[in-house]
Protein backbone atom coordinates (compact mmCIF):
# COMPACT_ATOMS: atom_id res chain seq x y z
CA UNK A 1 119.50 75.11 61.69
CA UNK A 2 118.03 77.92 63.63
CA UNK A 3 117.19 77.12 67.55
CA UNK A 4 113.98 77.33 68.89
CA UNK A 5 112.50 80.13 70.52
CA UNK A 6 112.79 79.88 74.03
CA UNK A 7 109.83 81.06 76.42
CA UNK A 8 110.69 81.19 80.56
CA UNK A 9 108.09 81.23 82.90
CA UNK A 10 109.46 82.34 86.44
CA UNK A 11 106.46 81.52 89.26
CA UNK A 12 103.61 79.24 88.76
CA UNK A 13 101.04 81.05 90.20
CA UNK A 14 97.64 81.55 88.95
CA UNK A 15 99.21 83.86 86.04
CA UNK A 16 102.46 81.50 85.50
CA UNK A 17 100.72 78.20 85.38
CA UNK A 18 97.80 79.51 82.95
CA UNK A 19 100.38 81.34 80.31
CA UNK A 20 102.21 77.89 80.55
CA UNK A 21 99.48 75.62 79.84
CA UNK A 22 98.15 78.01 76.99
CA UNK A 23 101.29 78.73 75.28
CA UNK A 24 102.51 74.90 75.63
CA UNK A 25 99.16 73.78 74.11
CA UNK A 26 99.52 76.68 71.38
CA UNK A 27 103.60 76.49 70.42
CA UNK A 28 104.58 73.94 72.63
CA UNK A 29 102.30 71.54 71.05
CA UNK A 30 103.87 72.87 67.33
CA UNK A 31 107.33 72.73 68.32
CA UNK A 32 107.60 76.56 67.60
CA UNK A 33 108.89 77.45 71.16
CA UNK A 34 110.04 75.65 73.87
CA UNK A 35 107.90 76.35 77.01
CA UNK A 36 109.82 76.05 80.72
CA UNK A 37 108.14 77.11 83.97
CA UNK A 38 110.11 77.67 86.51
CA UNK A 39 109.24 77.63 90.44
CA UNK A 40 110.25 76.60 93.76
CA UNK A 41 107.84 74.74 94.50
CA UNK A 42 106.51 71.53 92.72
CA UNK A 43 102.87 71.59 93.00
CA UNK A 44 100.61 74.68 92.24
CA UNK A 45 97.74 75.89 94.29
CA UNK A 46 95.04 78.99 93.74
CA UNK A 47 96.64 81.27 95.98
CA UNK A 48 92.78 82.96 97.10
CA UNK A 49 93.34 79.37 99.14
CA UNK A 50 96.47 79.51 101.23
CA UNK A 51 94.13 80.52 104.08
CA UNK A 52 92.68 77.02 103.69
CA UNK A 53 95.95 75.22 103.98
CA UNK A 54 97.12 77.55 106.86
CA UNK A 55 94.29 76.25 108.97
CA UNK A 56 94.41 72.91 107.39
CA UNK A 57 90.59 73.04 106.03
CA UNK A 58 91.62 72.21 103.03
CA UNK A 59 94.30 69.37 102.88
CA UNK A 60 93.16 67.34 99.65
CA UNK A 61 96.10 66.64 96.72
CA UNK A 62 93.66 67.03 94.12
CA UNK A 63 93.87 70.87 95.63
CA UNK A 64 97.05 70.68 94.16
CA UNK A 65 98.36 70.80 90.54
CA UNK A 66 102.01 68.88 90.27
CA UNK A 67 103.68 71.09 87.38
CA UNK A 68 105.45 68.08 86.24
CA UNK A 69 102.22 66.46 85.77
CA UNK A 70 100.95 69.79 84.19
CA UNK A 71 103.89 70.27 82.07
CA UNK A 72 103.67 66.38 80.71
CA UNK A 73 100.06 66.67 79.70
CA UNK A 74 100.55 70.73 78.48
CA UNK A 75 103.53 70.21 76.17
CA UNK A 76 105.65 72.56 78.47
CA UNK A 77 108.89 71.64 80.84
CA UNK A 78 109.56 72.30 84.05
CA UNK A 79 112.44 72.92 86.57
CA UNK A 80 112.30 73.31 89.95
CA UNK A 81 114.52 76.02 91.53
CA UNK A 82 114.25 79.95 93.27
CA UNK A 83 115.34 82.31 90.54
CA UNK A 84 118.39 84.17 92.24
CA UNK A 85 119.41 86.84 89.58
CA UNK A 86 118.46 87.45 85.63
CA UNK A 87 121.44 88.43 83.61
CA UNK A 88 119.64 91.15 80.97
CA UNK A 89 122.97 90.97 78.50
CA UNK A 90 123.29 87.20 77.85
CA UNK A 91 119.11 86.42 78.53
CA UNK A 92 120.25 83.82 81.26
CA UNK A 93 118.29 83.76 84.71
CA UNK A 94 120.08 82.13 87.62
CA UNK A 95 118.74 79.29 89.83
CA UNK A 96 119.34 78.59 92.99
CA UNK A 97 120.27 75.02 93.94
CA UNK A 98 117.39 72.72 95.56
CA UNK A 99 118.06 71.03 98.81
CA UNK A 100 116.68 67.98 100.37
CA UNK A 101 114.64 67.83 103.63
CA UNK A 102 118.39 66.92 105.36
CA UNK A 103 120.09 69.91 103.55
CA UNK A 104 121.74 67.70 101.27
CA UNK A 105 122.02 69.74 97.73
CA UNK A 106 120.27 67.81 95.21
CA UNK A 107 120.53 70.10 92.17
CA UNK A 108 123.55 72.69 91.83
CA UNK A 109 123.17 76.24 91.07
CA UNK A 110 121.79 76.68 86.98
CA UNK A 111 121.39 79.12 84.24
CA UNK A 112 118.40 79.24 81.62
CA UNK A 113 118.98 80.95 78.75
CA UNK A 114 115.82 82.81 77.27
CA UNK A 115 114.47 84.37 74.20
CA UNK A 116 111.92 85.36 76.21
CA UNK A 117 111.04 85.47 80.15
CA UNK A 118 107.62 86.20 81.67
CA UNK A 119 108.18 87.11 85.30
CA UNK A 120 105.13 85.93 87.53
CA UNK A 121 106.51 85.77 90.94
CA UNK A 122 103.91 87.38 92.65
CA UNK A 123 104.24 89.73 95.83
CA UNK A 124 104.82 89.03 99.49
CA UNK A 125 103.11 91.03 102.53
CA UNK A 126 105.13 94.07 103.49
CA UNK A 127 106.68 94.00 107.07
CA UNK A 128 107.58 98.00 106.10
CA UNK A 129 110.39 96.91 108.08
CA UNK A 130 109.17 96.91 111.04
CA UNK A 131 111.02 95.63 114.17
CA UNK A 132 110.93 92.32 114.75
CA UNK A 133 108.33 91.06 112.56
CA UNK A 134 111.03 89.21 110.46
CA UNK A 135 112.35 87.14 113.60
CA UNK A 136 108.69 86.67 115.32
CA UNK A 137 106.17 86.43 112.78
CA UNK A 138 105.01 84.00 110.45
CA UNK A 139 103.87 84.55 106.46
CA UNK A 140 101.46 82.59 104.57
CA UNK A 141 102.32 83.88 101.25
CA UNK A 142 103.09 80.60 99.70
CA UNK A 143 101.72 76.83 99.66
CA UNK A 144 105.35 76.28 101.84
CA UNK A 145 104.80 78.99 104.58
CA UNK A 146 101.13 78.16 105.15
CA UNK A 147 102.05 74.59 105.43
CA UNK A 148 104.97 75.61 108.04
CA UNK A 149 101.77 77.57 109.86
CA UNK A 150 99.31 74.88 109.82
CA UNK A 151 102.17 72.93 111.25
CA UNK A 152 102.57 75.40 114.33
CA UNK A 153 99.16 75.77 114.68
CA UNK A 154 98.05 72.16 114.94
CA UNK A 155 101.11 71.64 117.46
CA UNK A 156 99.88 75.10 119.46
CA UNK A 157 95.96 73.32 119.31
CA UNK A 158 97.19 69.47 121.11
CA UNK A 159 99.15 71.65 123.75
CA UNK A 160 96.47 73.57 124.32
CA UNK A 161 94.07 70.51 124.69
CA UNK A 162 96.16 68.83 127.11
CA UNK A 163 97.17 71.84 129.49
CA UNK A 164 93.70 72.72 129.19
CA UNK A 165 94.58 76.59 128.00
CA UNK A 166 93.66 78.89 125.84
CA UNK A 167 95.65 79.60 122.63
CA UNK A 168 96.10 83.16 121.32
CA UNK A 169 96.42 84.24 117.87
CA UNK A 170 96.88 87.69 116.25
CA UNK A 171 97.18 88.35 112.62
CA UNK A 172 97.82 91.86 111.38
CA UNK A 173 96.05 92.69 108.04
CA UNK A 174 92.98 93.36 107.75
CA UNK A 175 92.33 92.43 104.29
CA UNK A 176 90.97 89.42 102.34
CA UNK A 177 93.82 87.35 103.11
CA UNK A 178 94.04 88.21 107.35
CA UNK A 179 90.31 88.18 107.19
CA UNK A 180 89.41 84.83 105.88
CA UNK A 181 92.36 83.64 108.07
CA UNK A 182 90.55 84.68 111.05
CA UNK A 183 87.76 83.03 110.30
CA UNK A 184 88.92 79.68 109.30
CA UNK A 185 90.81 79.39 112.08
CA UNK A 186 87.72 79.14 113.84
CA UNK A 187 86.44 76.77 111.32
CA UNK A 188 89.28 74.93 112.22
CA UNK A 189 88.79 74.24 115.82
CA UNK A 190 84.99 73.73 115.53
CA UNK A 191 85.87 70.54 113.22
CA UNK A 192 88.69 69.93 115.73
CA UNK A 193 86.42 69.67 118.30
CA UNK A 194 85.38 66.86 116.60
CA UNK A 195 88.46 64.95 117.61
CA UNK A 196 89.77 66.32 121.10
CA UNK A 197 91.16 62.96 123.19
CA UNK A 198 86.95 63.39 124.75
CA UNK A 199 87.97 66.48 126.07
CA UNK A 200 86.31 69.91 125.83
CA UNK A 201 88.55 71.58 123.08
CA UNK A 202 90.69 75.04 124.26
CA UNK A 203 89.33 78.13 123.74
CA UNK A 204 90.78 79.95 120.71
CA UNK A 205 91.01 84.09 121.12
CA UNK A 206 91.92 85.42 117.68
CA UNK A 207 93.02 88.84 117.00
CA UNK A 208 92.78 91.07 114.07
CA UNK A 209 94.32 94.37 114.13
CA UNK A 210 94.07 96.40 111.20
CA UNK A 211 96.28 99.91 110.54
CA UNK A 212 93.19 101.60 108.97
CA UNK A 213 89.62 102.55 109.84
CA UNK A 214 88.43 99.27 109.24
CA UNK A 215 89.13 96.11 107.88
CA UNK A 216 88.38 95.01 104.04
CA UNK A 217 89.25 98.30 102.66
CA UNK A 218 88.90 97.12 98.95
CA UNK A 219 84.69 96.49 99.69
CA UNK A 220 82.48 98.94 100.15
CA UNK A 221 81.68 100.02 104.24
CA UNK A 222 78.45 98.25 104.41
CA UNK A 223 80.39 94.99 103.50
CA UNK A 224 83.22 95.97 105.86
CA UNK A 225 80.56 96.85 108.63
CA UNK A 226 78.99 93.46 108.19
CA UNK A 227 82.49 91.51 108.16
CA UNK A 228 83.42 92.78 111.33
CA UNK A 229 79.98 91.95 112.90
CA UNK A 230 79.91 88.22 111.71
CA UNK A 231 83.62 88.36 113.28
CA UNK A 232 82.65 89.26 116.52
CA UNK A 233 79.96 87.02 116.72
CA UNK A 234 82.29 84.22 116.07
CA UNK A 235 84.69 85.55 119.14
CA UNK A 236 86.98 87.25 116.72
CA UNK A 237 88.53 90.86 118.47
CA UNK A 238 88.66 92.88 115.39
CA UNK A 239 91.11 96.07 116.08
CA UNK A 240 90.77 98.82 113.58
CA UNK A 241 93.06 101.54 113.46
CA UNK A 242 95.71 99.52 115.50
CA UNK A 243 99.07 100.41 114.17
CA UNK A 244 101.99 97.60 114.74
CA UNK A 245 105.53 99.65 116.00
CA UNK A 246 107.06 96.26 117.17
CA UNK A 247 107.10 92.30 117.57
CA UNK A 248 108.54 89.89 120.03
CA UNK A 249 108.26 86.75 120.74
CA UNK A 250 105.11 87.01 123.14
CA UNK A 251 103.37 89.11 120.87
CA UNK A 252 102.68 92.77 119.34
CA UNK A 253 103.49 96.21 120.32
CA UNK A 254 101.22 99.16 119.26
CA UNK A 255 101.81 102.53 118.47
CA UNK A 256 99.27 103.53 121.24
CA UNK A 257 101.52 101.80 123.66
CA UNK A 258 99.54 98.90 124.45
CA UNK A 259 100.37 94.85 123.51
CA UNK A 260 98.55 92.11 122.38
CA UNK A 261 100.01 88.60 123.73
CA UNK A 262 99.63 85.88 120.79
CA UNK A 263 101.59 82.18 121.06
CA UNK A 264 101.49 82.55 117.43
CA UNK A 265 101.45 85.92 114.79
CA UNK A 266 100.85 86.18 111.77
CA UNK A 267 101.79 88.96 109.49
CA UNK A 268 99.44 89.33 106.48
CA UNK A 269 99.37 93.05 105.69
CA UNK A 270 100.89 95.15 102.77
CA UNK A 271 101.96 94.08 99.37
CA UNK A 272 105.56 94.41 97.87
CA UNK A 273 107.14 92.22 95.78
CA UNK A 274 109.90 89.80 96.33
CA UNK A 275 113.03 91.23 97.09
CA UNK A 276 114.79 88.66 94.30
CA UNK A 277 113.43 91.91 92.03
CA UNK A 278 116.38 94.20 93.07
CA UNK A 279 118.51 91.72 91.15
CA UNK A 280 117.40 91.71 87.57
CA UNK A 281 120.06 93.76 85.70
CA UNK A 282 118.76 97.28 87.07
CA UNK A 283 114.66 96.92 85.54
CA UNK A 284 113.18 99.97 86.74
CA UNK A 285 111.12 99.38 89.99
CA UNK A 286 108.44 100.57 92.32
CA UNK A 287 109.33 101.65 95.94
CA UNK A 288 107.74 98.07 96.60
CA UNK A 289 109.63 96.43 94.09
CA UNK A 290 107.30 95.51 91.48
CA UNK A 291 108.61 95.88 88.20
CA UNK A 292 107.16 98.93 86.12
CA UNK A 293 105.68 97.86 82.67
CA UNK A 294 104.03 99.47 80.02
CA UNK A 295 100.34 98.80 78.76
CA UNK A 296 101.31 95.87 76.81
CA UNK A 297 103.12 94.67 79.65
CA UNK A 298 106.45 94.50 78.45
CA UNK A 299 108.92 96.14 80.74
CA UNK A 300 109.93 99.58 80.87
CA UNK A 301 113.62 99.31 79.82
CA UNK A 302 113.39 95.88 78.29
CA UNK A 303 111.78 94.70 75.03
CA UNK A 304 112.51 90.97 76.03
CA UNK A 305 110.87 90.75 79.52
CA UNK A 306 106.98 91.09 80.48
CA UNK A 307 105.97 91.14 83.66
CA UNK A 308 102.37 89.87 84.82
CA UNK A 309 100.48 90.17 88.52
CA UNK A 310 101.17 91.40 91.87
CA UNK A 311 105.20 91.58 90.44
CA UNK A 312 104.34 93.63 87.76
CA UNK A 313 102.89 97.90 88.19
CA UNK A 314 101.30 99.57 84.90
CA UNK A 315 102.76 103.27 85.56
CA UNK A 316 99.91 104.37 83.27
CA UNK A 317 97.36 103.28 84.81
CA UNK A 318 97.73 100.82 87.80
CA UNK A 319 95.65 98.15 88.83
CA UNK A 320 95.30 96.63 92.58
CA UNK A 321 97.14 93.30 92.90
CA UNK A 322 94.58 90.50 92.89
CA UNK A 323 94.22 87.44 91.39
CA UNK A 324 91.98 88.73 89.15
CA UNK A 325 93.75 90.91 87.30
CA UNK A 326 96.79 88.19 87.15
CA UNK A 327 94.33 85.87 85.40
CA UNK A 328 93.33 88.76 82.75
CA UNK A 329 97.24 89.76 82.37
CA UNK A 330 98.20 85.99 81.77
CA UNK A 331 95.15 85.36 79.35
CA UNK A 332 96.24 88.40 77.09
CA UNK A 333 99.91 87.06 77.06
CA UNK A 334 99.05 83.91 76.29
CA UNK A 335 96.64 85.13 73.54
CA UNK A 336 99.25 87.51 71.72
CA UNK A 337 102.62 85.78 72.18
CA UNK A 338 102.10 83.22 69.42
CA UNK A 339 101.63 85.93 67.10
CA UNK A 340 104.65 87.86 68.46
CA UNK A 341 106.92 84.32 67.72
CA UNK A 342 105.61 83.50 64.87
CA UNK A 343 105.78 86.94 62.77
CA UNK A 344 106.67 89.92 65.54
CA UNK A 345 103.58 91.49 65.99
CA UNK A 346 103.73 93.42 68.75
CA UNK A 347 101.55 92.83 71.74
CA UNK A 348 98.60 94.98 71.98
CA UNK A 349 97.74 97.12 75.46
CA UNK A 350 95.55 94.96 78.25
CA UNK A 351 92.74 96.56 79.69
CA UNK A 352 91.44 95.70 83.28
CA UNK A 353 88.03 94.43 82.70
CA UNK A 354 87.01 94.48 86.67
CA UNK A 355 84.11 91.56 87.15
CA UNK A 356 83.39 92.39 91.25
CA UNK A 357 85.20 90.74 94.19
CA UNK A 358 84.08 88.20 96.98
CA UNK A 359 85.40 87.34 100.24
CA UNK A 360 84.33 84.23 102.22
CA UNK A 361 84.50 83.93 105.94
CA UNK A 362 84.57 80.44 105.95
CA UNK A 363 81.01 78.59 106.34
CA UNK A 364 80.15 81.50 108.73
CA UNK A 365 79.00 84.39 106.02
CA UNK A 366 80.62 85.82 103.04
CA UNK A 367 79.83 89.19 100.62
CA UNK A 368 80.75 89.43 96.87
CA UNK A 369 80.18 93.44 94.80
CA UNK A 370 79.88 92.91 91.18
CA UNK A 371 82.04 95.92 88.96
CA UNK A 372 79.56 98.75 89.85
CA UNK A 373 79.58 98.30 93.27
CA UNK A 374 76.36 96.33 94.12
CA UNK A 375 77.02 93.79 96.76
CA UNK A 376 75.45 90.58 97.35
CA UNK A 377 75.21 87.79 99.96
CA UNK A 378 74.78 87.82 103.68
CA UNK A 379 71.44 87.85 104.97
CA UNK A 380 69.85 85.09 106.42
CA UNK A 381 71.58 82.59 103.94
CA UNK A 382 74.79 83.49 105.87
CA UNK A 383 76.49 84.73 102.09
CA UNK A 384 75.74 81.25 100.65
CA UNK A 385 75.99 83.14 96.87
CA UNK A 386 78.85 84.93 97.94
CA UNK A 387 80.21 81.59 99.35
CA UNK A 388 79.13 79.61 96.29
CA UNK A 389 80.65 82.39 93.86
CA UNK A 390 84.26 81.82 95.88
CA UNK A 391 83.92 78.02 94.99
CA UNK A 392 82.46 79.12 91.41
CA UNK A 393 85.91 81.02 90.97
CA UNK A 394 87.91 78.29 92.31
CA UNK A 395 86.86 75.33 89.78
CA UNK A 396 87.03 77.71 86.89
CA UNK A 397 90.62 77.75 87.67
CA UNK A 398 90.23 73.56 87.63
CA UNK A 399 88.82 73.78 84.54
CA UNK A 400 90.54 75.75 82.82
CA UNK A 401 93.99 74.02 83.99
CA UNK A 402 92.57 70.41 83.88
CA UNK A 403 90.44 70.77 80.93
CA UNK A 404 86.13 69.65 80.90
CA UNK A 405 86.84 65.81 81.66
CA UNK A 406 89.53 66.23 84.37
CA UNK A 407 87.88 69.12 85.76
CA UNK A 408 84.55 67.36 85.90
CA UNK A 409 86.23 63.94 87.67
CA UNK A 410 88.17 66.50 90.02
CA UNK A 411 85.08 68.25 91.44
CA UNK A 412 83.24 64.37 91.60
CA UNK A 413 86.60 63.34 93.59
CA UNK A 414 86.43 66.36 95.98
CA UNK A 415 83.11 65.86 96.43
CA UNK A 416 84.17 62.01 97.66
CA UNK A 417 86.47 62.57 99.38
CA UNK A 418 84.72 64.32 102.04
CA UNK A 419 82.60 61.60 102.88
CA UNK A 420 86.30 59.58 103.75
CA UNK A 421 88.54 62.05 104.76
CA UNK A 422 88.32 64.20 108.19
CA UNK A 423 87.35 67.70 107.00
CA UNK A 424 90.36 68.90 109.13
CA UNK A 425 94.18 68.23 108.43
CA UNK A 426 95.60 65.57 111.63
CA UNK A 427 98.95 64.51 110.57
């Protein structure tokens, strides 16, 4: 009897967790391929978010999607563990063992044997090996390092409201990610102040220093222009065309010569993807890792890998690493695979159908620019459609994960909870 066809999933990400719901309710559910996601952690969450859980704005489970939950209800398995190595000959990837809170191993080092393996471990921020920003500065590019941040930060805030000082922070990256950061950082303390021991709550200087000529370089000036105002006005120092040589532990070095003192930094500039890359079997890669693919996604010098998001680079015609175009990439997977089991038909090209952008600086403002390059919000509604668009974006991903009924019940229990829950993370 032959075996079944064996599907991998390595990261469940917006592109991992969507190709493994999709192809578990399509082959899973048929018994014509068995579906396993793979990730390190054990709950999912929209990565446009992390921001939120860095500053602890957004702290509700139903934020998060357990994949064994997922995988129960989605006719797909899943195993927790880092992918360490892929083994191109024998089609086995290599997991890392999984360790308690107390370092105590609880699963040993394991192969996976695949028939096929879609590789969605997304991309990190890029140091560009600078000096000392491995030892001094803290990432938020997973649900795991912006918890570790929020963790810092809410220790940084009570010291600060007992000695009565003010608490520096600098991030470096001006993008969507840096930006938002900045911004609901503020958010932060403003509900903090909500809950400071009846004292007046620190002052919070936040620092954004951005390489280039200004910050949000994937939006058009005018929206970069207004960003930067709305910053300012919040008490945000926005520092364009600051370039980072160095970083100890009081702070940042610039090229020009001069420092910026921060208790805490925060690196959240450049893209590259993770290093775990350099060991799968000699794929062809980027500069910044990412693995190169053709059109149909497939990889360059492998017929049984495909590579989807910011891990992946389409040498033909390359696409900017959002979330966006992860979500397109893991739809058009998800759509063709079945036929590709079922009777080998290869897997068409994808084509980048761009639908706009939005940032959101919090409640403060936010700007969205649709595919041509109109943008909307600001103004006096302080970006409430661009705002509303950002949460638009965010339950699509509920729904189309949960389903209509779960989806609908999630956004009634969100909507709940705030009217129990602090809107501020204090444990």
């Amino acid at each position: 009897m032959a075996e079944t066809f064996r599907i991998v999933i390595v990261g469940g990400g917006v592109a991992g967790l969507a190709m493994a719901t999709r192809l578990g309710n399509n082959l899973g559910r048929a018994g014509q391929a068995e579906i396993t996601l793979v990730d390190k952690s054990f709950a999912h969450v929209w990565k446009p978010m992390l921001h939120c859980f860095a500053a602890g704005t957004a702290q509700n489970e139903n934020d998060r999607i357990m994949f064994m939950a997922q995988a129960a209800r989605h006719h797909f398995e899943f195993w927790p563990g880092e992918i360490t190595s892929l083994d191109r000959a024998a089609r086995t990837l290599t997991l890392a063992p999984v360790m308690s809170a107390d370092g105590q191993e609880v699963l040993g080092e394991r192969h996976v044997r695949y028939d096929l393996i879609l590789l969605s471990i997304g991309s990190r921020a890029n140091d560009f090996r600078t000096p000392g920003v491995s030892e001094h500065c803290l990432f938020i590019d997973n649900l795991i390092e912006a918890g570790s941040f929020n963790e810092k930060f809410r220790m940084a805030l009570l010291r600060s409201f007992a000695d009565n000082e003010e608490l520096n922070i600098a991030i470096v990256g001006g993008g969507a990610t840096g930006t938002q950061l900045a911004a609901e950082l503020h958010k932060a303390l403003d509900f903090a102040a909500l809950y400071s021991f009846g004292q007046k709550p620190p002052k919070l200087k936040v620092t954004l220093l951005e390489a280039g000529p200004r910050i949000l370089p994937a939006f058009p000036e005018e929206v970069s222009i207004a960003a930067t105002r709305q910053l300012e006005a919040i008490d945000v120092t926005v520092r364009a065309g600051a370039m980072v040589s160095g970083a100890d532990e009081n702070g940042f070095l610039l090229k020009d010569g001069t420092r910026v003192d921060a208790k805490l930094r925060v690196w959240a500039a450049g893209v590259k993807a993770p290093d775990v890359t350099a060991q799968f079997g000699g794929l062809k890669l980027t500069r910044s890792g990412q693995i190169e693919v053709n059109p149909s996604l497939q990889a360059m010098d492998d017929e049984f890998i495909y590579a989807v998001g910011d891990c992946s680079f389409i040498a033909a015609s390359p696409v900017a690493p959002t979330a966006q175009a992860a979500r397109q990439q893991a739809h058009h997977l998800a759509r063709h695979i079945p036929a590709l089991v079922r009777s080998g038909r290869p897997i068409p090209p994808w084509t980048f159908q761009n639908k706009g952008a939005i940032v959101a600086l919090g409640s403060y403002n936010g700007w969205g620019t649709f595919s041509g390059g109109t943008v909307f919000g600001g103004g006096w509604l302080h970006g409430l459609s661009a705002r509303l668009g950002h949460m638009a974006l965010y339950r699509q991903h509920q729904f189309e994960l949960y389903g209509p009924w779960r989806g609908a019940v999630a956004c009634i229990v969100d909507w709940l909870d705030r009217f129990v829950r602090p809107p501020i993370r204090l444990d």
